[in-house]
PDB file of N, CA and C in Angstrom:
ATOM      1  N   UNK A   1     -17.927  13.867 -79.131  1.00  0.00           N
ATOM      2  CA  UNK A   1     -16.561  13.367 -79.061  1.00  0.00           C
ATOM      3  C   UNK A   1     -16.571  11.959 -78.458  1.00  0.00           C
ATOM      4  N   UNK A   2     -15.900  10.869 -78.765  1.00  0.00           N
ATOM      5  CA  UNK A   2     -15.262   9.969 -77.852  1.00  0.00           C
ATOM      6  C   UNK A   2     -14.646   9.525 -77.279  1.00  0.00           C
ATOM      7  N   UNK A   3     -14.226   8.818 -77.028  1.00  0.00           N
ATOM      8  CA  UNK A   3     -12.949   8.448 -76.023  1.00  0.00           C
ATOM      9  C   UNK A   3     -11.639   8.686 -76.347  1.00  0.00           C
ATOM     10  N   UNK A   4     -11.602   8.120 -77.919  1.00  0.00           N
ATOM     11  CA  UNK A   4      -9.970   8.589 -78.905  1.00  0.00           C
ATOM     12  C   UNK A   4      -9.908   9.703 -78.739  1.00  0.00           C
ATOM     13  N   UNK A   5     -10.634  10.921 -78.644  1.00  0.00           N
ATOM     14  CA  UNK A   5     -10.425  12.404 -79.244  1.00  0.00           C
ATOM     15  C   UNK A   5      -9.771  12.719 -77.644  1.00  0.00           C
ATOM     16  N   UNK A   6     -11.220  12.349 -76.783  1.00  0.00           N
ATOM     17  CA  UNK A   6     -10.563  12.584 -75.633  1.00  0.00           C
ATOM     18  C   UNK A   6      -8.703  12.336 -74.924  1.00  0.00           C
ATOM     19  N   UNK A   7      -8.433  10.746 -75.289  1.00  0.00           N
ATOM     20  CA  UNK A   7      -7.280  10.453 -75.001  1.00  0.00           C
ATOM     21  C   UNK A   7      -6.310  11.499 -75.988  1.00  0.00           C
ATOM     22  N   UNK A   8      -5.996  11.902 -77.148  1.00  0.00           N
ATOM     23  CA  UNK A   8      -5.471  12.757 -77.800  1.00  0.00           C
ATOM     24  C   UNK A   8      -5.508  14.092 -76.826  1.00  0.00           C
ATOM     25  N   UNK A   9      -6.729  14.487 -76.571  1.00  0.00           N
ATOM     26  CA  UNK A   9      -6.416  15.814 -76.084  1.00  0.00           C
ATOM     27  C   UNK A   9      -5.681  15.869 -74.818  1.00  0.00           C
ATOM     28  N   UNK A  10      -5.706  14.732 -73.781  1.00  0.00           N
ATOM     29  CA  UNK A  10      -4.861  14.913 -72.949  1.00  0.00           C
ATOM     30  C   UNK A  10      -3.652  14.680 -73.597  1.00  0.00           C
ATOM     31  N   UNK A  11      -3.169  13.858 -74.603  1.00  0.00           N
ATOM     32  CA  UNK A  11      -1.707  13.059 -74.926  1.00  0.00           C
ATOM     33  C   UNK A  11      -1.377  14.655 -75.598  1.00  0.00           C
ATOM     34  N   UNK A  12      -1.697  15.352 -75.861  1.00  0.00           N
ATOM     35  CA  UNK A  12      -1.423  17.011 -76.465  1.00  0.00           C
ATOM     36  C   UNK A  12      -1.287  17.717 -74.934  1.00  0.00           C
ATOM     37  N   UNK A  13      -1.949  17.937 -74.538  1.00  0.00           N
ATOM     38  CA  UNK A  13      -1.505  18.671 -72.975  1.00  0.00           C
ATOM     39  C   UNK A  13      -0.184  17.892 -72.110  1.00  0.00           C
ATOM     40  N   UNK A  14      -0.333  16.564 -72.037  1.00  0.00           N
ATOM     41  CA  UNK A  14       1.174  16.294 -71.436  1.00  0.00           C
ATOM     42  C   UNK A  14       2.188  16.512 -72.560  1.00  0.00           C
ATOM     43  N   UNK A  15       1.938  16.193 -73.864  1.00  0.00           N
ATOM     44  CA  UNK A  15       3.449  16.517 -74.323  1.00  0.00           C
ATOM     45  C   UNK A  15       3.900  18.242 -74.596  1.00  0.00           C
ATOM     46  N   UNK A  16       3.325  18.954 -74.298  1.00  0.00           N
ATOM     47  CA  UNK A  16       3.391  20.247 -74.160  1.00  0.00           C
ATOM     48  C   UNK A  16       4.416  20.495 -73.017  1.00  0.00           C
ATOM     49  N   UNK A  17       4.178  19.645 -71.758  1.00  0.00           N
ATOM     50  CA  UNK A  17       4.242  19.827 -70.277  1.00  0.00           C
ATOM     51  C   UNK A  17       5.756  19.169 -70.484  1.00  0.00           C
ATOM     52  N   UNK A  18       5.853  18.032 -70.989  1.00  0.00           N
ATOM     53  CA  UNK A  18       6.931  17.181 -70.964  1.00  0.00           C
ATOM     54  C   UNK A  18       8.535  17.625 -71.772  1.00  0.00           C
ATOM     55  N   UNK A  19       9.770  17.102 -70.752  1.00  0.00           N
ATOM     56  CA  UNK A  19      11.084  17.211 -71.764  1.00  0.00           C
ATOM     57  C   UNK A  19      11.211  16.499 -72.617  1.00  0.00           C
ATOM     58  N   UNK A  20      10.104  15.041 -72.701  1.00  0.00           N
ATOM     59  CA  UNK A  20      10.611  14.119 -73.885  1.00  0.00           C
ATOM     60  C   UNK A  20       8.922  13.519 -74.216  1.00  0.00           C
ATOM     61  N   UNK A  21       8.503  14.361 -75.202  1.00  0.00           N
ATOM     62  CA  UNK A  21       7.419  14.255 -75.382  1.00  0.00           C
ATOM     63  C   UNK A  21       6.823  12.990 -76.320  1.00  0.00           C
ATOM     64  N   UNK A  22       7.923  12.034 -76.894  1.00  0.00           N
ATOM     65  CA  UNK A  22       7.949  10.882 -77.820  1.00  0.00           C
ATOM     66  C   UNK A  22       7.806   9.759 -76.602  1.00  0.00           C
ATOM     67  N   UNK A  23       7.910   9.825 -75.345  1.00  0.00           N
ATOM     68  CA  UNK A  23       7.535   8.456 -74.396  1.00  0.00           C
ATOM     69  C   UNK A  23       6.485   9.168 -74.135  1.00  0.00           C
ATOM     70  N   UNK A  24       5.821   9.772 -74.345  1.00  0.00           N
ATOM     71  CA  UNK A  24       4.434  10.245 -73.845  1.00  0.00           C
ATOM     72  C   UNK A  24       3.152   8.935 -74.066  1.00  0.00           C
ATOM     73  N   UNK A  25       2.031   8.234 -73.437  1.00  0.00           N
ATOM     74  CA  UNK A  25       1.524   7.282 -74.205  1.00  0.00           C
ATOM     75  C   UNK A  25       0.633   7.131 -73.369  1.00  0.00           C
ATOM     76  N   UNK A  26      -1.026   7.480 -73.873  1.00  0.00           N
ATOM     77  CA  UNK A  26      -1.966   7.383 -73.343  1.00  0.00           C
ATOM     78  C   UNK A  26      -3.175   6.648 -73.491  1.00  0.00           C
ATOM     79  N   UNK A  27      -3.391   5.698 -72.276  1.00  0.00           N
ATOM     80  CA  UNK A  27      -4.119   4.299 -72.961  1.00  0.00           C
ATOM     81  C   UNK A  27      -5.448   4.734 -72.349  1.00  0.00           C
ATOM     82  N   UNK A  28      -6.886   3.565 -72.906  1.00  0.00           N
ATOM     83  CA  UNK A  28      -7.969   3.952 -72.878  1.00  0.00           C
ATOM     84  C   UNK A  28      -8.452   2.799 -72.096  1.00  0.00           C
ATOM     85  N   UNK A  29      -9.030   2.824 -71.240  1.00  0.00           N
ATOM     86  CA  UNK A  29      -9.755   1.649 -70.793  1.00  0.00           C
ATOM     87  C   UNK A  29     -11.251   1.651 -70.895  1.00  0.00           C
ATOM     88  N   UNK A  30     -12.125   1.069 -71.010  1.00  0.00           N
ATOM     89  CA  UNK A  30     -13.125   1.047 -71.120  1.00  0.00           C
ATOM     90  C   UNK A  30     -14.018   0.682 -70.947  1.00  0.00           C
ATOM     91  N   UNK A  31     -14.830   0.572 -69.824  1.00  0.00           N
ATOM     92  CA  UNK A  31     -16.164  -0.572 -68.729  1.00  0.00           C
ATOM     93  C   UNK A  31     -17.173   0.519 -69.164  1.00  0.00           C
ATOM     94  N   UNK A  32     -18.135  -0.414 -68.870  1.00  0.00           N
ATOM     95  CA  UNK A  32     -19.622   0.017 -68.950  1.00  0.00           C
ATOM     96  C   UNK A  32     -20.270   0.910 -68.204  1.00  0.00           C
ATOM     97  N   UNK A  33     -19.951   1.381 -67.506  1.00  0.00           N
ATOM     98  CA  UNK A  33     -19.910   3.094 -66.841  1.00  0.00           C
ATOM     99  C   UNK A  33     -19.132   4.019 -67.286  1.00  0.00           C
ATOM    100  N   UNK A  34     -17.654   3.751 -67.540  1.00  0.00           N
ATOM    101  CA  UNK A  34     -16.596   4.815 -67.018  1.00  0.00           C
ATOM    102  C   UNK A  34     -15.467   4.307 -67.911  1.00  0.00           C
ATOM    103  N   UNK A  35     -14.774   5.127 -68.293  1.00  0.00           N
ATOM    104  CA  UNK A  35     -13.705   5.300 -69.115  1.00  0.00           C
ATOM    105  C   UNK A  35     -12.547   5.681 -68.751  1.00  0.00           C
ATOM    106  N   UNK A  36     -10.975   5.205 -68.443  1.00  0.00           N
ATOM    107  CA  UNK A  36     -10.007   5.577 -67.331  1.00  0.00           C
ATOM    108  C   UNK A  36      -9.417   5.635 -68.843  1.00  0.00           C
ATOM    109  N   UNK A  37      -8.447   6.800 -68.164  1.00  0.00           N
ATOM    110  CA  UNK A  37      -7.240   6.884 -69.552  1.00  0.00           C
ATOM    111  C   UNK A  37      -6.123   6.881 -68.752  1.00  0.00           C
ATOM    112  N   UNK A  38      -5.198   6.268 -69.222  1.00  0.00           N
ATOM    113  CA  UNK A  38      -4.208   6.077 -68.231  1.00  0.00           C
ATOM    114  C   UNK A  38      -2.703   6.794 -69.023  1.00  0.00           C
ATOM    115  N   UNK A  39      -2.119   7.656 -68.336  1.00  0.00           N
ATOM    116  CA  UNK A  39      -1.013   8.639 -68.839  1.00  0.00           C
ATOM    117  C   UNK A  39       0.391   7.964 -68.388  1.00  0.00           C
ATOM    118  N   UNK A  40       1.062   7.497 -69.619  1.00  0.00           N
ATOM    119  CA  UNK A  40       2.665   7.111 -69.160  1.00  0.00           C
ATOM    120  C   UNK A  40       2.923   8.288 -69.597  1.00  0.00           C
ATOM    121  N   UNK A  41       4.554   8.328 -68.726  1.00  0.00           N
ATOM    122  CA  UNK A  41       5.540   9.546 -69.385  1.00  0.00           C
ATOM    123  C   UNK A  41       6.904   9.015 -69.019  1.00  0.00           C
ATOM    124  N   UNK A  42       7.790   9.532 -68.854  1.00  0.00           N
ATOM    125  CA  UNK A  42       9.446   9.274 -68.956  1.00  0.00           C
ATOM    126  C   UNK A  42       9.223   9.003 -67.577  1.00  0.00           C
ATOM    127  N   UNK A  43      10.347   8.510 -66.653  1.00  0.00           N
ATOM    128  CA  UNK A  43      10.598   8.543 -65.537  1.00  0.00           C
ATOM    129  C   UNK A  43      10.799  10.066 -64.764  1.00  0.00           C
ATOM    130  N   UNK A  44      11.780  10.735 -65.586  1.00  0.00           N
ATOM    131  CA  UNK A  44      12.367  12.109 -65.441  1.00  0.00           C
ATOM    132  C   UNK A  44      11.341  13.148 -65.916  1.00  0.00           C
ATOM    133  N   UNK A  45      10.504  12.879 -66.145  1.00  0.00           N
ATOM    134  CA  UNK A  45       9.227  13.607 -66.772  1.00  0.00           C
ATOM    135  C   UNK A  45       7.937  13.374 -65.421  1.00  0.00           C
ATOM    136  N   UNK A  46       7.873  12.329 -64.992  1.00  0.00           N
ATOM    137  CA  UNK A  46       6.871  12.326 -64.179  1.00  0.00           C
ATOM    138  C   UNK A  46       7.022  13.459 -63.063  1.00  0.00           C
ATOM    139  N   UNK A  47       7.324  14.456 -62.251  1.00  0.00           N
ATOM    140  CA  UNK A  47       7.226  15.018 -61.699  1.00  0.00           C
ATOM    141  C   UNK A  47       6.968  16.217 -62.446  1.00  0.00           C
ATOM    142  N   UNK A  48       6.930  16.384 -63.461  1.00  0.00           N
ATOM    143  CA  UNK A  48       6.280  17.939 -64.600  1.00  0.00           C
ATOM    144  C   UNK A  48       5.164  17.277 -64.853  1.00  0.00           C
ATOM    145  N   UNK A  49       4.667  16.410 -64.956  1.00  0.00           N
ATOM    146  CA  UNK A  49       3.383  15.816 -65.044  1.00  0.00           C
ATOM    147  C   UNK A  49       2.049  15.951 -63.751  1.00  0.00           C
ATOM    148  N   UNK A  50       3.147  15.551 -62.491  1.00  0.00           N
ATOM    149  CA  UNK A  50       2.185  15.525 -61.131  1.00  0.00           C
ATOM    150  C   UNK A  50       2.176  17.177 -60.925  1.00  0.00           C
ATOM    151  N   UNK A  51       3.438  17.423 -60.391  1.00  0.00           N
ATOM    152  CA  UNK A  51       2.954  19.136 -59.958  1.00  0.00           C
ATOM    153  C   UNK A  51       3.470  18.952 -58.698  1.00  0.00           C
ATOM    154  N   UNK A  52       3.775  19.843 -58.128  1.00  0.00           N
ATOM    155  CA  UNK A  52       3.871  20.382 -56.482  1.00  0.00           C
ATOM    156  C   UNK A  52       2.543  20.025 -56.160  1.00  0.00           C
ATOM    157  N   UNK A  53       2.366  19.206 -55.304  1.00  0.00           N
ATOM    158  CA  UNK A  53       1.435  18.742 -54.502  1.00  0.00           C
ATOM    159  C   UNK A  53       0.446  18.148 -55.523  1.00  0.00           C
ATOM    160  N   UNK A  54       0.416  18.136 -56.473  1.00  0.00           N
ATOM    161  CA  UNK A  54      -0.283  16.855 -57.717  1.00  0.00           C
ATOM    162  C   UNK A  54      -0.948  18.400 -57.959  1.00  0.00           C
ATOM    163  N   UNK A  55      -0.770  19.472 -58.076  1.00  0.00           N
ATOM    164  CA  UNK A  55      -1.585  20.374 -58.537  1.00  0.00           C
ATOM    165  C   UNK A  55      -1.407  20.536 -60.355  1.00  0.00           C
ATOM    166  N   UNK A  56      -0.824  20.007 -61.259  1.00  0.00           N
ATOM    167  CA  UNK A  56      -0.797  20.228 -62.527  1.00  0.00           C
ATOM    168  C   UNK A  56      -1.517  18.349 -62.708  1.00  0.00           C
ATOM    169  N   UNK A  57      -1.650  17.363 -61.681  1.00  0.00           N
ATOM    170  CA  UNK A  57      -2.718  16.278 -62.203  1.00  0.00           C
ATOM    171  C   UNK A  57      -3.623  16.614 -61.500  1.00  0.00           C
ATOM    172  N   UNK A  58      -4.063  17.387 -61.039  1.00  0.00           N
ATOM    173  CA  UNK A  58      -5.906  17.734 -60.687  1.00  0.00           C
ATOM    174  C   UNK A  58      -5.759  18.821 -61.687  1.00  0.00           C
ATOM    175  N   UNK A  59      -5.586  19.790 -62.368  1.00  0.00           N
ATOM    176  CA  UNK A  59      -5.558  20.613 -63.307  1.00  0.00           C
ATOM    177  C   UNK A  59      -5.989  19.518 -64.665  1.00  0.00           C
ATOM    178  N   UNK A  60      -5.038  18.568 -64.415  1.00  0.00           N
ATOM    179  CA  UNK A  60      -5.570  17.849 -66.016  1.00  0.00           C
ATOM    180  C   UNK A  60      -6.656  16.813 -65.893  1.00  0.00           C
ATOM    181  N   UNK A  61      -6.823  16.799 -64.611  1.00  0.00           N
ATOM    182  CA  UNK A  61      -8.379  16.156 -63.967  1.00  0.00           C
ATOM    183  C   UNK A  61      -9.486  17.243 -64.192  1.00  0.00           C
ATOM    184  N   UNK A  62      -9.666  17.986 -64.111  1.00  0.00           N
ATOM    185  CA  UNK A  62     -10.437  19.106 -63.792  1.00  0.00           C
ATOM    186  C   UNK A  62     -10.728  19.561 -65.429  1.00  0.00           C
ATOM    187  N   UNK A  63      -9.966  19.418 -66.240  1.00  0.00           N
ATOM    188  CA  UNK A  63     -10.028  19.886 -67.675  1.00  0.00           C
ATOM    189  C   UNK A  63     -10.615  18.637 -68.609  1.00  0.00           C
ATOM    190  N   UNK A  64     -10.179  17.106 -68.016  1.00  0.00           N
ATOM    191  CA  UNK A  64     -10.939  16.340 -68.401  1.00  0.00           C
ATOM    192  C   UNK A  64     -12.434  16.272 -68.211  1.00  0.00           C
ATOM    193  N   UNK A  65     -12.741  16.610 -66.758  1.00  0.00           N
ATOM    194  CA  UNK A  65     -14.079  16.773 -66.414  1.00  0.00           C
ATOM    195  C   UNK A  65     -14.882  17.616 -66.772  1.00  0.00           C
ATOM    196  N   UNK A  66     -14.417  18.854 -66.951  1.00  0.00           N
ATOM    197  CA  UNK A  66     -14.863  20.051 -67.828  1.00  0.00           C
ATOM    198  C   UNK A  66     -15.696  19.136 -69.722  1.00  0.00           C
ATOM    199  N   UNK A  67     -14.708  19.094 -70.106  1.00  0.00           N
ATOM    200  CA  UNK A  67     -14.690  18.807 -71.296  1.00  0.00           C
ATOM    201  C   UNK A  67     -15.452  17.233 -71.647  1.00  0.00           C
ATOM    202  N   UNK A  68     -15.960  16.923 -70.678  1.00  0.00           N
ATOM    203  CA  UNK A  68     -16.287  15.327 -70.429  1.00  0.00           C
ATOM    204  C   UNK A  68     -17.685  15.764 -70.157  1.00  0.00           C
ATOM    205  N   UNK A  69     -18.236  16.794 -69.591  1.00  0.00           N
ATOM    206  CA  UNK A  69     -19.033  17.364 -68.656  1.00  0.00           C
ATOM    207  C   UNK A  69     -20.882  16.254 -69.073  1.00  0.00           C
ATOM    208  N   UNK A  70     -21.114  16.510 -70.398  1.00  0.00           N
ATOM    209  CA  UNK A  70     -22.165  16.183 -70.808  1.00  0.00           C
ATOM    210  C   UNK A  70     -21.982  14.489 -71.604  1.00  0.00           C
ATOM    211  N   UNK A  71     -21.235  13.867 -71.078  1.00  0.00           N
ATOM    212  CA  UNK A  71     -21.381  12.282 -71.497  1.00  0.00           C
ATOM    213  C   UNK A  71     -22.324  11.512 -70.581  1.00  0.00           C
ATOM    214  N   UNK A  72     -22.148  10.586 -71.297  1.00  0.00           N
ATOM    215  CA  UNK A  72     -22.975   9.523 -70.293  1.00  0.00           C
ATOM    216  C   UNK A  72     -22.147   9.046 -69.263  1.00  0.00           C
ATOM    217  N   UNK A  73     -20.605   8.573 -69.757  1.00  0.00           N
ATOM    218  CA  UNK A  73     -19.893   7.802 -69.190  1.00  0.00           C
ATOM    219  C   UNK A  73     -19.091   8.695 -68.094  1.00  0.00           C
ATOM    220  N   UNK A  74     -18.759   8.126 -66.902  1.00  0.00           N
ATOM    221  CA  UNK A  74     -17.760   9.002 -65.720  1.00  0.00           C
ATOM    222  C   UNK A  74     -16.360   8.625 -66.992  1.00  0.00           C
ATOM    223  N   UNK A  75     -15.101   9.911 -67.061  1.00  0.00           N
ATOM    224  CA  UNK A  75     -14.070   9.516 -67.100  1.00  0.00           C
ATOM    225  C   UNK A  75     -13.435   9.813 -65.732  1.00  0.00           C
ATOM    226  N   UNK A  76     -11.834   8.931 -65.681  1.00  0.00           N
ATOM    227  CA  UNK A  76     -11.001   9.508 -64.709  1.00  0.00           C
ATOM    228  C   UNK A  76      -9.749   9.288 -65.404  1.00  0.00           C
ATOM    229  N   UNK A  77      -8.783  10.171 -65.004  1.00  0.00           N
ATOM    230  CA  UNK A  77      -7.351  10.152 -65.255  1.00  0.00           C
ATOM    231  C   UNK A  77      -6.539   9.814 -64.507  1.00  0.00           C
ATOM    232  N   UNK A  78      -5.616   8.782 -64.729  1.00  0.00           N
ATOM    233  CA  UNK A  78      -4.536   8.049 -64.055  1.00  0.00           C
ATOM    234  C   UNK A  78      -3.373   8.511 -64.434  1.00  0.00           C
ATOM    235  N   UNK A  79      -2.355   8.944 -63.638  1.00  0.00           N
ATOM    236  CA  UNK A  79      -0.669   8.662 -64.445  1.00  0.00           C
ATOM    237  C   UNK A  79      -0.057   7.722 -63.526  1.00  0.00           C
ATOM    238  N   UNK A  80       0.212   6.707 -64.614  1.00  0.00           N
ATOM    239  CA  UNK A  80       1.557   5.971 -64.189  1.00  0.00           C
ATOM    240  C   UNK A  80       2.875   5.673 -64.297  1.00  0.00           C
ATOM    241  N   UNK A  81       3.468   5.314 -63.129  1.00  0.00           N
ATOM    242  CA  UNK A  81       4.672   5.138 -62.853  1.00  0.00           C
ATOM    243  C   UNK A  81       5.540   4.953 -64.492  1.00  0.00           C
TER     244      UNK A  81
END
């Protein structure tokens, strides 16, 4: 897999999560180690995104890393504002 498939599979898990799943929009960054994907969502959406105590964004940390497990490259997941 690469990085596109990867960014898709999270942009499918937040719009699942989300009330307005059309501002959903997940960008790729890309350095020579490590790969950051960075998660927009609605304003009114960002708190179904973080979680009580960010526990549904370490859940979608934890599923990236899973699924990332055997690359070369570190990913990490960002959501922003």
């Amino acid at each position: 897999m690469n990085s596109t498939e990867y960014a898709e599979f999270i942009a499918y898990i937040t719009k699942s999560l989300v009330q307005y799943p059309e501002d959903v929009v997940v960008e790729t960054i890309e350095g020579e180690r490590s790969v950051i994907l960075e998660v927009r969502v609605s304003e009114t959406d960002i708190g179904k995104v973080v979680g009580r105590q960010g526990r549904i964004a370490r859940a979608l940390r934890t599923l990236l890393q899973a699924v990332t497990a055997r690359q070369t490259k570190r990913y990490a997941l960002e959501i922003l504002d």
